[in-house]
Protein backbone atom coordinates (compact mmCIF):
# COMPACT_ATOMS: atom_id res chain seq x y z
CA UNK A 1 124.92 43.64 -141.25
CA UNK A 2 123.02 43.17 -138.05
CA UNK A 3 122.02 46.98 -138.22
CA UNK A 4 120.55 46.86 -141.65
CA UNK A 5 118.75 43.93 -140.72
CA UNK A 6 117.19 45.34 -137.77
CA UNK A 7 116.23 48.48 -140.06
CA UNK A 8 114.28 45.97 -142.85
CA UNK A 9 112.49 44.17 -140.31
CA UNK A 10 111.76 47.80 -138.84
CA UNK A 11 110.98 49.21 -142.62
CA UNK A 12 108.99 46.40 -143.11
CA UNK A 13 106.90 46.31 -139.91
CA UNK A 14 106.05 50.26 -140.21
CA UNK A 15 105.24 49.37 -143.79
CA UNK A 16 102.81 46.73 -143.09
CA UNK A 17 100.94 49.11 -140.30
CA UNK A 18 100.37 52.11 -142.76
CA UNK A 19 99.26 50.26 -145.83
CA UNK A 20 97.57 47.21 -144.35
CA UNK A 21 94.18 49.86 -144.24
CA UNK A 22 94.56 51.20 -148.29
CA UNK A 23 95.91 48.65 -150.76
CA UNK A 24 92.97 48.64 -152.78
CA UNK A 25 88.78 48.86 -152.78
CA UNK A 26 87.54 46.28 -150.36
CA UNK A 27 84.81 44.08 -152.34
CA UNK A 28 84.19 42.13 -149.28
CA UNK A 29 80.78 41.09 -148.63
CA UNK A 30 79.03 43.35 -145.38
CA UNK A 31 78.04 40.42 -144.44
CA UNK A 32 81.46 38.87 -144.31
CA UNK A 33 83.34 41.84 -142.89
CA UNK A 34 84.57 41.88 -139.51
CA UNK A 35 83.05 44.31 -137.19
CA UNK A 36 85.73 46.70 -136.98
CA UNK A 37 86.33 46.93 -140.84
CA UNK A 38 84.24 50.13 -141.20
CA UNK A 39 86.33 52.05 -138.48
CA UNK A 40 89.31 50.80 -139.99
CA UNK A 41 88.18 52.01 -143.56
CA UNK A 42 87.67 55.43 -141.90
CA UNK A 43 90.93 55.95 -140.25
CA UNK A 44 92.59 54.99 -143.68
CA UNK A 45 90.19 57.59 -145.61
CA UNK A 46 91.46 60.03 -142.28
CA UNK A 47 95.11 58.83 -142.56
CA UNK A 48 94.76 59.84 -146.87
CA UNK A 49 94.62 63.24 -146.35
CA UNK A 50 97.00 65.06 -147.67
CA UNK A 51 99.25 66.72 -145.13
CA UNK A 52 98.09 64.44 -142.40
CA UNK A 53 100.57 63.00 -140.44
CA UNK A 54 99.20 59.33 -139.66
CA UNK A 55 102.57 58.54 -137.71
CA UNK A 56 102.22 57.94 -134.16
CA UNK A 57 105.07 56.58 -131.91
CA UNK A 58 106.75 54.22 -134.42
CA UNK A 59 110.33 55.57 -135.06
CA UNK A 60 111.07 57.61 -137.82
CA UNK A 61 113.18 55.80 -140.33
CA UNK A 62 116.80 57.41 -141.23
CA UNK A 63 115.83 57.44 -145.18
CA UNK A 64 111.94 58.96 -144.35
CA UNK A 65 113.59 62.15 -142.94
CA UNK A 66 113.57 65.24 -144.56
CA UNK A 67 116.96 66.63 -146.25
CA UNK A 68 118.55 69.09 -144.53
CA UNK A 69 117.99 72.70 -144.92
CA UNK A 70 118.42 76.53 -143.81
CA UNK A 71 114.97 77.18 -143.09
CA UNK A 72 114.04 73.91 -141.22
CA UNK A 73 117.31 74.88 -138.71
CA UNK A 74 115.54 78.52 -138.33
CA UNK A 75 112.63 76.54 -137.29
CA UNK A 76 113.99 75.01 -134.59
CA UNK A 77 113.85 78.35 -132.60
CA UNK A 78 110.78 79.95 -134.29
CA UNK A 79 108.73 77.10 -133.20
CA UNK A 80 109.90 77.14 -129.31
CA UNK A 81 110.16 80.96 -128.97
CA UNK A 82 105.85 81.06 -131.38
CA UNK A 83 104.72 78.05 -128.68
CA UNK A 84 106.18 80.43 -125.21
CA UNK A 85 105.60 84.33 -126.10
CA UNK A 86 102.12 83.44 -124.42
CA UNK A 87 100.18 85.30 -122.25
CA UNK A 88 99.86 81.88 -120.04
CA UNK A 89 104.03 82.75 -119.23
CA UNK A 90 103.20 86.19 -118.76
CA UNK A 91 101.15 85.59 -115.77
CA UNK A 92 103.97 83.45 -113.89
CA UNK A 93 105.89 87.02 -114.63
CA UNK A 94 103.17 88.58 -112.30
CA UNK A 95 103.95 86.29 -109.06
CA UNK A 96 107.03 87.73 -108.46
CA UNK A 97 105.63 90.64 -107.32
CA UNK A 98 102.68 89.36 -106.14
CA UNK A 99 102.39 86.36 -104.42
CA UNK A 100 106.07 86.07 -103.10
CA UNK A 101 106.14 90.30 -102.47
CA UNK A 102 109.43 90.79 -104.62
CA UNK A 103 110.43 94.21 -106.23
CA UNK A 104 111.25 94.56 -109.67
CA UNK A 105 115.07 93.75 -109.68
CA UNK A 106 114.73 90.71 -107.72
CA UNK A 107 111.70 89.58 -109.89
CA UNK A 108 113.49 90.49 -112.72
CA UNK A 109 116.86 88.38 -112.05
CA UNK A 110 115.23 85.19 -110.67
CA UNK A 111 113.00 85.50 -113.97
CA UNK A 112 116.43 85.66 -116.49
CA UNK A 113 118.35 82.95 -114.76
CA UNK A 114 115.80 80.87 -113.53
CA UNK A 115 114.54 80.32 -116.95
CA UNK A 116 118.05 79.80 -118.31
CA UNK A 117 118.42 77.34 -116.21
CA UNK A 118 115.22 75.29 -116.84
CA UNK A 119 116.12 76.47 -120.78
CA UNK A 120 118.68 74.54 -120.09
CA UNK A 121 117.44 71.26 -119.53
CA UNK A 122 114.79 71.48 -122.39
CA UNK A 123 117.44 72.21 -124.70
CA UNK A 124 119.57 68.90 -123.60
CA UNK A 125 116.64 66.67 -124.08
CA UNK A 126 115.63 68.24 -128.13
CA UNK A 127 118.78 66.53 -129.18
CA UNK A 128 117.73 63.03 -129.23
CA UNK A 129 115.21 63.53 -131.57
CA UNK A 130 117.05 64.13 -134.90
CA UNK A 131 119.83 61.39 -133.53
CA UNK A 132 117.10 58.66 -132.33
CA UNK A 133 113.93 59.03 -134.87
CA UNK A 134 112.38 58.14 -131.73
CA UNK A 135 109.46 60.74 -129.35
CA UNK A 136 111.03 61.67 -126.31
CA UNK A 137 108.92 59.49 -123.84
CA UNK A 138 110.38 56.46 -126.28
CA UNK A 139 114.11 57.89 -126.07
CA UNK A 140 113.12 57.63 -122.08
CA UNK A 141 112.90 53.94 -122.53
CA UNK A 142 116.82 53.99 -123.22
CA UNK A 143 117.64 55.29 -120.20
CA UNK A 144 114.86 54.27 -117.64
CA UNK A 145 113.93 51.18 -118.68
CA UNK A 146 110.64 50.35 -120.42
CA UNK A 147 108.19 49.50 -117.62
CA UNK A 148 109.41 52.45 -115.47
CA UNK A 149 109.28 55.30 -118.65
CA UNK A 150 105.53 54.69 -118.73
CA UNK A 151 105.88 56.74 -115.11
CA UNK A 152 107.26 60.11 -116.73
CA UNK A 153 105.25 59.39 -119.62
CA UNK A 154 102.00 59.64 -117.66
CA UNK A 155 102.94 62.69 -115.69
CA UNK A 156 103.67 64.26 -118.72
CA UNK A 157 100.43 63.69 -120.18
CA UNK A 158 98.92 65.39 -116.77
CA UNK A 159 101.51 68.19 -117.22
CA UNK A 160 100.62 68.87 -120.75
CA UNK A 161 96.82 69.28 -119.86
CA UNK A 162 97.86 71.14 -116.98
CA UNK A 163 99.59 73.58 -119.02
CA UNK A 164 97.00 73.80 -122.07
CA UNK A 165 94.08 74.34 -119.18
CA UNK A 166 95.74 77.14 -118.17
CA UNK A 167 95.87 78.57 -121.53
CA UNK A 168 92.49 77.92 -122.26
CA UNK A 169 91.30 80.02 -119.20
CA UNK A 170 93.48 82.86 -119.43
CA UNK A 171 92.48 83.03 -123.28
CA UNK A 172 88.88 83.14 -122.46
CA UNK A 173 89.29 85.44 -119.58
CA UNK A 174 90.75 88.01 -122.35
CA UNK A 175 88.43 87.67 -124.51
CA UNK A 176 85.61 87.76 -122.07
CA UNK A 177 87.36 91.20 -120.76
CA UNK A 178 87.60 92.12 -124.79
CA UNK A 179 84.07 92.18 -124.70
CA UNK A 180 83.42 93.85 -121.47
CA UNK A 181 82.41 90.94 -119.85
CA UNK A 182 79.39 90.61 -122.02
CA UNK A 183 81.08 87.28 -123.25
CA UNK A 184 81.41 84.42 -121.69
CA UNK A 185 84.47 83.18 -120.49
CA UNK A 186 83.40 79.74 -122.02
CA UNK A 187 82.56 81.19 -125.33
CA UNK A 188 86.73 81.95 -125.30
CA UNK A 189 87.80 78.58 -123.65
CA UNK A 190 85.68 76.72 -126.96
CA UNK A 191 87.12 78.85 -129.77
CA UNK A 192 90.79 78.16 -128.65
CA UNK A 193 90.22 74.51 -128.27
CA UNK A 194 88.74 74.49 -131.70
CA UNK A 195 91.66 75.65 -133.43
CA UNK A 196 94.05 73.84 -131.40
CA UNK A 197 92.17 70.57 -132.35
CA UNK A 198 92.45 71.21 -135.86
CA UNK A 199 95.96 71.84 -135.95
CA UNK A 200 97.21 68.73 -133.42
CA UNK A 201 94.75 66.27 -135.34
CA UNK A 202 96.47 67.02 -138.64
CA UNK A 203 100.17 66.93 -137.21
CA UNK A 204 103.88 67.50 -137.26
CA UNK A 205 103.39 69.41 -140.86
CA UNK A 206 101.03 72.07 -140.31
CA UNK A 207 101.99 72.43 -136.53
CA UNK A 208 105.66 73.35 -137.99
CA UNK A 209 103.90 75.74 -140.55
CA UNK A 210 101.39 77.36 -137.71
CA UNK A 211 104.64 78.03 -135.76
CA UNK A 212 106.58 79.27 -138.01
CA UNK A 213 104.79 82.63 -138.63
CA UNK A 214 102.43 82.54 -135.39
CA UNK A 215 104.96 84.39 -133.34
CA UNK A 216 105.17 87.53 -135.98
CA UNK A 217 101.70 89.03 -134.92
CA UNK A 218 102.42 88.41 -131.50
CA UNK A 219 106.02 89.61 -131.20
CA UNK A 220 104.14 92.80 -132.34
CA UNK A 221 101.17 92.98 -129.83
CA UNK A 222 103.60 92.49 -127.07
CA UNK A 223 105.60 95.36 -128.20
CA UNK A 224 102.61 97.44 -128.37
CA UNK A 225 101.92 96.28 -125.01
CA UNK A 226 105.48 97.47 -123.86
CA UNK A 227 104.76 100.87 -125.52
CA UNK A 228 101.00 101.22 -123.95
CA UNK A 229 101.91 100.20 -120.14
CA UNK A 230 105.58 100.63 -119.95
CA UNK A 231 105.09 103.55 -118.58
CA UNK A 232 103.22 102.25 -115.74
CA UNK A 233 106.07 100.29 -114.91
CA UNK A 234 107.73 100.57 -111.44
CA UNK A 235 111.03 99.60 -111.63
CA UNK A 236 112.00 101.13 -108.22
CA UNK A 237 109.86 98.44 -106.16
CA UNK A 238 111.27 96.74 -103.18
CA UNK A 239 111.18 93.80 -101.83
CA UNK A 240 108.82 93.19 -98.94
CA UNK A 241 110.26 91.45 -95.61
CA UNK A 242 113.49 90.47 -93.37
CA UNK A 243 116.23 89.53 -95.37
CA UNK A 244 115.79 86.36 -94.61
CA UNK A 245 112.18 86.16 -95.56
CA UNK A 246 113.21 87.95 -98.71
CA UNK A 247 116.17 84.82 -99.66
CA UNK A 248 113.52 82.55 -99.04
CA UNK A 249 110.32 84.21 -101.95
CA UNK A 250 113.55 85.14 -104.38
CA UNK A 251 114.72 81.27 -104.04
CA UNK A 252 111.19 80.52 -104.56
CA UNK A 253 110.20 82.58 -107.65
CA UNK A 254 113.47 81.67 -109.23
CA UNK A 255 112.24 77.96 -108.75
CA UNK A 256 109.13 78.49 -110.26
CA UNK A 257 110.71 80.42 -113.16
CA UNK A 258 112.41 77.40 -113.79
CA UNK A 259 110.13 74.86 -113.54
CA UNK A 260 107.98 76.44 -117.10
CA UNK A 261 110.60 76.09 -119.72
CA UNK A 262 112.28 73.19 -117.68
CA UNK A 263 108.37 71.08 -118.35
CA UNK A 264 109.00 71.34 -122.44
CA UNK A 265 111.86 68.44 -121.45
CA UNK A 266 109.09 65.62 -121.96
CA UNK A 267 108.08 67.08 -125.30
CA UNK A 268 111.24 68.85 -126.86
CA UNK A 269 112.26 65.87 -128.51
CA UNK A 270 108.90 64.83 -130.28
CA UNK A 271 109.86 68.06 -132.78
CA UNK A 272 112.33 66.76 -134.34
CA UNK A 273 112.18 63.45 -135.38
CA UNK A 274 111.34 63.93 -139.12
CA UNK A 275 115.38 65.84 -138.71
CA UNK A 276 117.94 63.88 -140.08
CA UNK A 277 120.74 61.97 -138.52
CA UNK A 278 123.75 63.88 -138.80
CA UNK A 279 121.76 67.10 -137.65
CA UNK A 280 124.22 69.02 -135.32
CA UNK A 281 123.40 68.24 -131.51
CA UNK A 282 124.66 71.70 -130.92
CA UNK A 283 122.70 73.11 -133.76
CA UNK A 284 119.17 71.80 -132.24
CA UNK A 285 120.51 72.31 -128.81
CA UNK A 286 121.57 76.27 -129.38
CA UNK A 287 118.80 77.12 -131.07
CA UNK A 288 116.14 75.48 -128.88
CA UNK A 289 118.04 77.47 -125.81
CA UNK A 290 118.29 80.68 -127.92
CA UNK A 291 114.19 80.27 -128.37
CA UNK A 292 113.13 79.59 -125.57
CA UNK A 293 114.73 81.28 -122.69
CA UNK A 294 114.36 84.71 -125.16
CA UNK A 295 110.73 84.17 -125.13
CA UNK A 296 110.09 83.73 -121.67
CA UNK A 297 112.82 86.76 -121.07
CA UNK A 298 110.24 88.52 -122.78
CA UNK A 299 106.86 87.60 -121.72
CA UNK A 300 108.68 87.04 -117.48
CA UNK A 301 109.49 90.38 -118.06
CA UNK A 302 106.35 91.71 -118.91
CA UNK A 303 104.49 89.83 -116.02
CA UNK A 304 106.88 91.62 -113.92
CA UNK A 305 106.02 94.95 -115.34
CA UNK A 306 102.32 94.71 -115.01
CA UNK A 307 102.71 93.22 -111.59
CA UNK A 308 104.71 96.35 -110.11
CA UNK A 309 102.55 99.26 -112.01
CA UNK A 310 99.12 98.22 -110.03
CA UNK A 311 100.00 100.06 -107.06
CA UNK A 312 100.30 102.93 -108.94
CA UNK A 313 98.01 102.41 -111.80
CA UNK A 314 94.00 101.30 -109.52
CA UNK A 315 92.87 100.70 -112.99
CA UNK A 316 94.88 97.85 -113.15
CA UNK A 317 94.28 96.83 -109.76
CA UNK A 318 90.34 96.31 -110.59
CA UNK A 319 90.85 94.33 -113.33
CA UNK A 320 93.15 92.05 -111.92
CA UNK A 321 90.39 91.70 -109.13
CA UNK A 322 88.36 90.33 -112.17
CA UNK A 323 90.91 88.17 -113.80
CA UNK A 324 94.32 88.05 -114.73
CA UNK A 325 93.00 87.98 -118.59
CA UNK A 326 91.31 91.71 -117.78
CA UNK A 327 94.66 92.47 -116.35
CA UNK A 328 96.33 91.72 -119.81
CA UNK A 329 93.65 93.71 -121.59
CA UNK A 330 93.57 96.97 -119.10
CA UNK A 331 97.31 97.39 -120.16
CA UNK A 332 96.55 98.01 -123.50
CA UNK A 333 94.06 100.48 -121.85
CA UNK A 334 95.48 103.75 -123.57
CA UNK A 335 95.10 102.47 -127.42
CA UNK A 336 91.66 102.61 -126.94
CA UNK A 337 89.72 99.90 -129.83
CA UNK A 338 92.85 99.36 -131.08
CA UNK A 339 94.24 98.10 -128.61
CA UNK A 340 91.51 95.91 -127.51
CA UNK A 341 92.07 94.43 -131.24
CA UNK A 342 95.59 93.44 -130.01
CA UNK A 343 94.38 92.02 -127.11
CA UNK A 344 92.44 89.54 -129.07
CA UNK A 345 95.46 88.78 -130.77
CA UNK A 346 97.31 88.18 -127.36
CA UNK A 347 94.52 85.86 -126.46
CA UNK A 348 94.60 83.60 -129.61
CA UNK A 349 98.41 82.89 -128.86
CA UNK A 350 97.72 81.12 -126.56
CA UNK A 351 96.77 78.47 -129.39
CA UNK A 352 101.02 78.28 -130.32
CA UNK A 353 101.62 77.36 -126.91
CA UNK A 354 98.69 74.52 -127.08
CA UNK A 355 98.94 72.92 -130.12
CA UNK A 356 102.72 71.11 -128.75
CA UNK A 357 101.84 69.93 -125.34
CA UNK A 358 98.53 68.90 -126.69
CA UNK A 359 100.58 66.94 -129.33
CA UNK A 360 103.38 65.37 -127.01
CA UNK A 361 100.28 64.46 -124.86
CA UNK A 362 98.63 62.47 -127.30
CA UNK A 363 101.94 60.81 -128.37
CA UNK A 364 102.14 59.93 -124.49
CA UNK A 365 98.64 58.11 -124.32
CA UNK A 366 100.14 56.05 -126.87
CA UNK A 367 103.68 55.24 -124.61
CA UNK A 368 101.49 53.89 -121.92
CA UNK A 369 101.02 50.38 -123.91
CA UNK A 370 99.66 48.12 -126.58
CA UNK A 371 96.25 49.67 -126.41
CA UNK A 372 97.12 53.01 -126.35
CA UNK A 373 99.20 52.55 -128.99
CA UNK A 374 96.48 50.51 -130.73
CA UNK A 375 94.69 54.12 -130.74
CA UNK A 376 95.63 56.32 -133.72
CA UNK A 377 97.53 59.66 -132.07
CA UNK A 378 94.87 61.90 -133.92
CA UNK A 379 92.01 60.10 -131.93
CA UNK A 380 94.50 60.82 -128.85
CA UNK A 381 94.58 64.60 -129.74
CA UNK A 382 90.52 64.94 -129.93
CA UNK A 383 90.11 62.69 -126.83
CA UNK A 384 92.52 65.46 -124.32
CA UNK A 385 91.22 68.41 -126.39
CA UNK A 386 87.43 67.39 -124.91
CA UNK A 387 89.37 66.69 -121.31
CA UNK A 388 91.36 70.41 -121.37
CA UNK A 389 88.14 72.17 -122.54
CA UNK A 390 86.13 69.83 -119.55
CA UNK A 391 88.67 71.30 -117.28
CA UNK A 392 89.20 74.85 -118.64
CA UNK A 393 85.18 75.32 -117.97
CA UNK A 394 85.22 73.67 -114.69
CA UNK A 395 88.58 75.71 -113.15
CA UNK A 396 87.94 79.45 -115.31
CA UNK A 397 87.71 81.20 -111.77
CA UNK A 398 90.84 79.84 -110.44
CA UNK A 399 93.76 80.48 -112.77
CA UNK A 400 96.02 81.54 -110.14
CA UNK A 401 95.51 79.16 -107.95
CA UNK A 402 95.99 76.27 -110.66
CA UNK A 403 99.30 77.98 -111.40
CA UNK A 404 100.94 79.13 -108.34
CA UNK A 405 100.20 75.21 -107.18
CA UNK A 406 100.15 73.11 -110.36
CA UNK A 407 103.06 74.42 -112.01
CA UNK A 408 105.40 73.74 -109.51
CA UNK A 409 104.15 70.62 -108.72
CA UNK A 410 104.56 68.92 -111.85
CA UNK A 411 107.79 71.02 -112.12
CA UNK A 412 109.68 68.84 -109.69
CA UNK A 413 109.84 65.74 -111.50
CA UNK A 414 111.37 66.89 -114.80
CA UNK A 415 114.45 68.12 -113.20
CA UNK A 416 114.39 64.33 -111.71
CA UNK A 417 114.06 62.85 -115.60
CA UNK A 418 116.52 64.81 -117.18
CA UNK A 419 119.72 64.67 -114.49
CA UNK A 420 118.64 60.57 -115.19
CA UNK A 421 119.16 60.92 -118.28
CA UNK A 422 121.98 63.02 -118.70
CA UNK A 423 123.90 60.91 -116.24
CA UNK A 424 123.28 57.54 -117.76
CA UNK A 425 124.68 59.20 -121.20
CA UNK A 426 127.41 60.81 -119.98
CA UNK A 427 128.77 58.48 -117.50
CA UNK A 428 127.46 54.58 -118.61
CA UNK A 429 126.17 55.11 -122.79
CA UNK A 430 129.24 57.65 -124.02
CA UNK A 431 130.69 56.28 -127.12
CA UNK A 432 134.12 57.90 -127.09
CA UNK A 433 134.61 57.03 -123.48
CA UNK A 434 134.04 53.50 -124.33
CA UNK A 435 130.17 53.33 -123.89
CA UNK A 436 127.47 50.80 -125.60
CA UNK A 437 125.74 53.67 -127.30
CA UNK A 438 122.06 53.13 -128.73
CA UNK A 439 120.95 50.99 -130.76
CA UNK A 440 117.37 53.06 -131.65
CA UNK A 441 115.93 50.34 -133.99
CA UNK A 442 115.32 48.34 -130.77
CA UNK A 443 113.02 51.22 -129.43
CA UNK A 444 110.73 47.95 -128.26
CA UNK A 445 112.51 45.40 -127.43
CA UNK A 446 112.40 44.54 -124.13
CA UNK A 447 115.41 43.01 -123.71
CA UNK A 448 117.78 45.34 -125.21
CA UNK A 449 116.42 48.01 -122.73
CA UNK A 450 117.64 48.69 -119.33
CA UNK A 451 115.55 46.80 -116.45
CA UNK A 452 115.33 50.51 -114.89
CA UNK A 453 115.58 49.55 -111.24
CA UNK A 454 118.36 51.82 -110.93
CA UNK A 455 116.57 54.83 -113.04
CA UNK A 456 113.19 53.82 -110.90
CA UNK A 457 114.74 53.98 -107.65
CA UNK A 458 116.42 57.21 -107.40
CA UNK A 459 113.25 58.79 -109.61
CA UNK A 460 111.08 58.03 -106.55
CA UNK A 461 113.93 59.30 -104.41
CA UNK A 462 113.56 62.13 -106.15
CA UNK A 463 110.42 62.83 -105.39
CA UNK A 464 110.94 61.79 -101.98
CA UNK A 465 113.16 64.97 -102.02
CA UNK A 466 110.66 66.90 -103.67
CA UNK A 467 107.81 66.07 -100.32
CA UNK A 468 110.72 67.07 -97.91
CA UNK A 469 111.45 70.38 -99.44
CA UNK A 470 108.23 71.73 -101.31
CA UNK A 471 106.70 74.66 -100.28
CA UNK A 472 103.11 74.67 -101.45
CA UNK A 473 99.70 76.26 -100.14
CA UNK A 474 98.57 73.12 -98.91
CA UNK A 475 101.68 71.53 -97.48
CA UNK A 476 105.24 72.20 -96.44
CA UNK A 477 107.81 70.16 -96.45
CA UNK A 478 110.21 69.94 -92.86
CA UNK A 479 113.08 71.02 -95.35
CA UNK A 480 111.05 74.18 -96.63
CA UNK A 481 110.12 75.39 -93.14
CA UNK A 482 113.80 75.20 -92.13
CA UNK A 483 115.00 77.23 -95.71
CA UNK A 484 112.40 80.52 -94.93
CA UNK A 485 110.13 78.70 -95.83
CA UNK A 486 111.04 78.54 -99.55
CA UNK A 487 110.53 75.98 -102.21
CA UNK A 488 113.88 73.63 -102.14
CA UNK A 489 111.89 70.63 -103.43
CA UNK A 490 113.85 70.62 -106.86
CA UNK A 491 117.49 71.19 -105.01
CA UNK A 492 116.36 68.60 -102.38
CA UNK A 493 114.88 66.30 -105.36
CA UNK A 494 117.42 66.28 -107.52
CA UNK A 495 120.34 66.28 -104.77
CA UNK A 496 118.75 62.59 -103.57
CA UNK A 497 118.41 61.41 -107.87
CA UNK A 498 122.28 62.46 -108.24
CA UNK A 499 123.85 60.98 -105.58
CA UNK A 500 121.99 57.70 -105.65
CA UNK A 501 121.52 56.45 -109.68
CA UNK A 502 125.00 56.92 -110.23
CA UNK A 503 126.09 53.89 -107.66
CA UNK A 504 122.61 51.94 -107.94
CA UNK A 505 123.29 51.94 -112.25
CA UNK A 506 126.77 50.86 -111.62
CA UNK A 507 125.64 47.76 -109.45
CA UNK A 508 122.22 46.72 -111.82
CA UNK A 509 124.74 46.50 -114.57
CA UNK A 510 126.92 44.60 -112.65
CA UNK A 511 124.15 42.48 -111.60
CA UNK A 512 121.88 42.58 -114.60
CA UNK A 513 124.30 43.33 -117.10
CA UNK A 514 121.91 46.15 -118.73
């Protein structure tokens, strides 16, 4: 009885916030109308359209989901493997080779089983949306506690930028290199944000439908791509160094490979909260793993390719002294127009790989608090579309830089987030083992909700780890220099997160009692 009381005061209170705008013409004087009525009258002319997805982070009701069906599970991977068969991916496939000197069959296997690994971990974390209703940075607040979420749910808002920055340049650095370089860069940057605006305002509904057939076109570029410069492709490179010098770059790369699919884990359960309950949690979490980690199989493997034919192939060479966009493009060199017409199509796929983080960003501003929450999400979405574009123009001639540095960065604390979480399930909140479980109608009350000094302290421990073992063009951790120097800061990071939350949770609920 207590449950479907907490689901009519929840019913009712999501009610109340989505037709409190439309339940009828307003005859109210102008005069009498309080200042904020004409925005409000907007938003609820916005929120009207049909397809629109007015929802923001309020949790999706068990009788508002969709029934089940066939094609909605076979979305589940089409949408992860559309959003990663990007050319941003592809160019973390070329620092293997370049920046930590590795030849192709080391490249190659840290690319496969470091993003398995960080597969992995996004995979885990899609299952709680079908079973919660709830975004993944409010699932968080189950298992962190609610003051101490709004820490992941910030960095993932600076991760998802990160991310769709990066896509933004690389886009317009193709389609600048498209055009010989008579085109802007900038001119690219702008068109991509466009369409990625349009998309993320309207929501969950046409981002499933853009996803679903996005990937078909550029499945087939990136075979023409293989066919065009796989012949260039030197799969008899060596590693450069001492052995150990080599243990440290392939511990390094295989890091980094994991850290890109392993940064979807603050977004991969905003997907699928419009799933219903009893969806499978093996279902969503096998098919999320079987998209992803074959997409960036695909497109790692690629970067690898195009990294080890330059020696042999000057063309190359050249353009990636321009950019690592003309890179892309001289590969499909040989086709001649036609293959500077798949290029194009290359660069606009970039917009799959947008349109989610851009999304689960928007969905964060509104996790931070009241106010932010007080914002509709599409006003979000418009608001870090200006900020990526802003950023994109501003950092266009450093895209290596920004990922060789960025992407491990905001790599590190993920790994933190998710052994959190998968430790307070499996060890304090597991049902058959005698465990609490969730109670997801109390997604905001504070009281139900852990405290989260345990999940706080061994987070920053974490990333205490992280400082002592990163390896990073601007700093080195004492732990890195003593491993090579290679990046450890994940092992360390997650090492110091593992051994601490499981005693420090024990004794807050001893203490606390929650």
């Amino acid at each position: 009885m207590a449950s479907e009381a907490n689901h009519d005061v929840e019913k009712s209170a999501a009610a109340a916030t989505t037709t409190s705008l439309s339940d009828g013409p307003d005859t109210t004087p102008i005069s009498e109308k309080p200042p904020l009525s004409g925005l409000r009258a907007l938003n609820a002319r916005i929120e009207s359209l049909s397809g629109f997805e007015a929802r923001g982070i309020a949790r999706v009701l068990p009788d508002e989901r969709m029934p089940p069906s066939l094609w909605d599970d076979i979305s589940v991977a089409l949408l992860w493997f559309s959003a990663n068969i990007s050319v941003n991916n592809l160019a973390v496939g070329l620092l293997g080779p370049l920046l930590f000197g590795l030849g192709f069959l080391d490249s190659a296997m840290c690319a496969v089983f470091g993003g398995l690994l960080g597969s992995i971990s996004t995979a885990y974390m899609s299952v709680w949306g079908s079973q919660s209703g709830n975004r993944t940075m409010v699932v968080l607040r189950y298992f962190m506690g609610y003051w101490p979420a709004k820490i992941p749910a910030l960095l993932n808002i600076i991760l998802m930028l990160g991310y769709c920055t990066i896509d933004a340049i690389i886009s317009g650095q193709m389609l600048s290199a498209v055009n010989g370089g008579t085109m802007s860069i900038a001119v690219g940057i702008v068109v991509v944000q466009i369409v990625c605006c349009v998309v993320t305002v309207f929501g969950m509904k046409f981002f499933h439908i853009y996803e679903r057939f996005a990937w078909i076109p550029q499945l087939i570029v990136l075979f023409v791509l293989v066919g065009a410069a796989g012949p260039y492709f030197d799969a008899t490179t060596q590693s450069v160094g001492e052995a150990p010098v080599v243990a440290a770059n392939r511990l390094s790369f295989f890091s980094l490979c994991l850290y890109v699919p392993n940064s979807w884990g603050g977004a991969a359960a905003d997907f699928w909260v419009y799933y219903p309950e009893q969806t499978s949690r093996r279902k969503i979490f096998g098919l999320t793993l079987v998209g992803i980690w074959t997409a960036f199989t695909l497109v790692y493997m690629l970067g690898i390719g195009l990294a080890t034919g330059m020696a042999s192939h000057p063309a190359w060479e050249e353009a990636n002294h321009v950019s690592t966009g003309a890179l892309i493009v001289s590969g499909y060199g040989p086709l001649g127009g036609f293959g500077l017409f798949c290029a194009v199509i290359v660069a606009l796929g970039v917009i799959s790989n947008s349109i989610p983080g851009t999304y689960s960003a928007a969905l964060g501003c509104q996790v931070l608090g009241r106010y932010g929450k007080a914002v509709p999400r599409y006003v979000w979405a418009i608001v870090l579309i200006i900020i990526q574009l802003v950023l994109a123009l501003v950092g266009r001639e450093h895209l290596m830089l920004i990922i060789s540095n960025f992407v491990a960065l905001m790599g590190y604390w993920m790994q933190f987030m998710v052994f959190i979480v998968l430790m307070e399930h499996l060890a304090f909140r597991r049902v058959g083992s005698g465990g609490p479980g969730f109670d997801w109608t109390k997604w905001e009350d504070q009281t139900y909700l852990p405290i989260g000094y345990a999940a706080l302290t061994s987070f920053l421990l974490g990333w205490l780890g992280a400082v002592l073992g990163m390896y990073q063009i601007w700093y080195t951790g004492p732990l890195a220099v003593l491993s090579g120097p290679a990046d450890v800061g994940v092992w360390v990071g997650s090492g110091f997160t593992i051994i601490s939350y499981l005693p420090l949770r024990w004794l807050e609920l001893k203490i606390v009692g929650r």
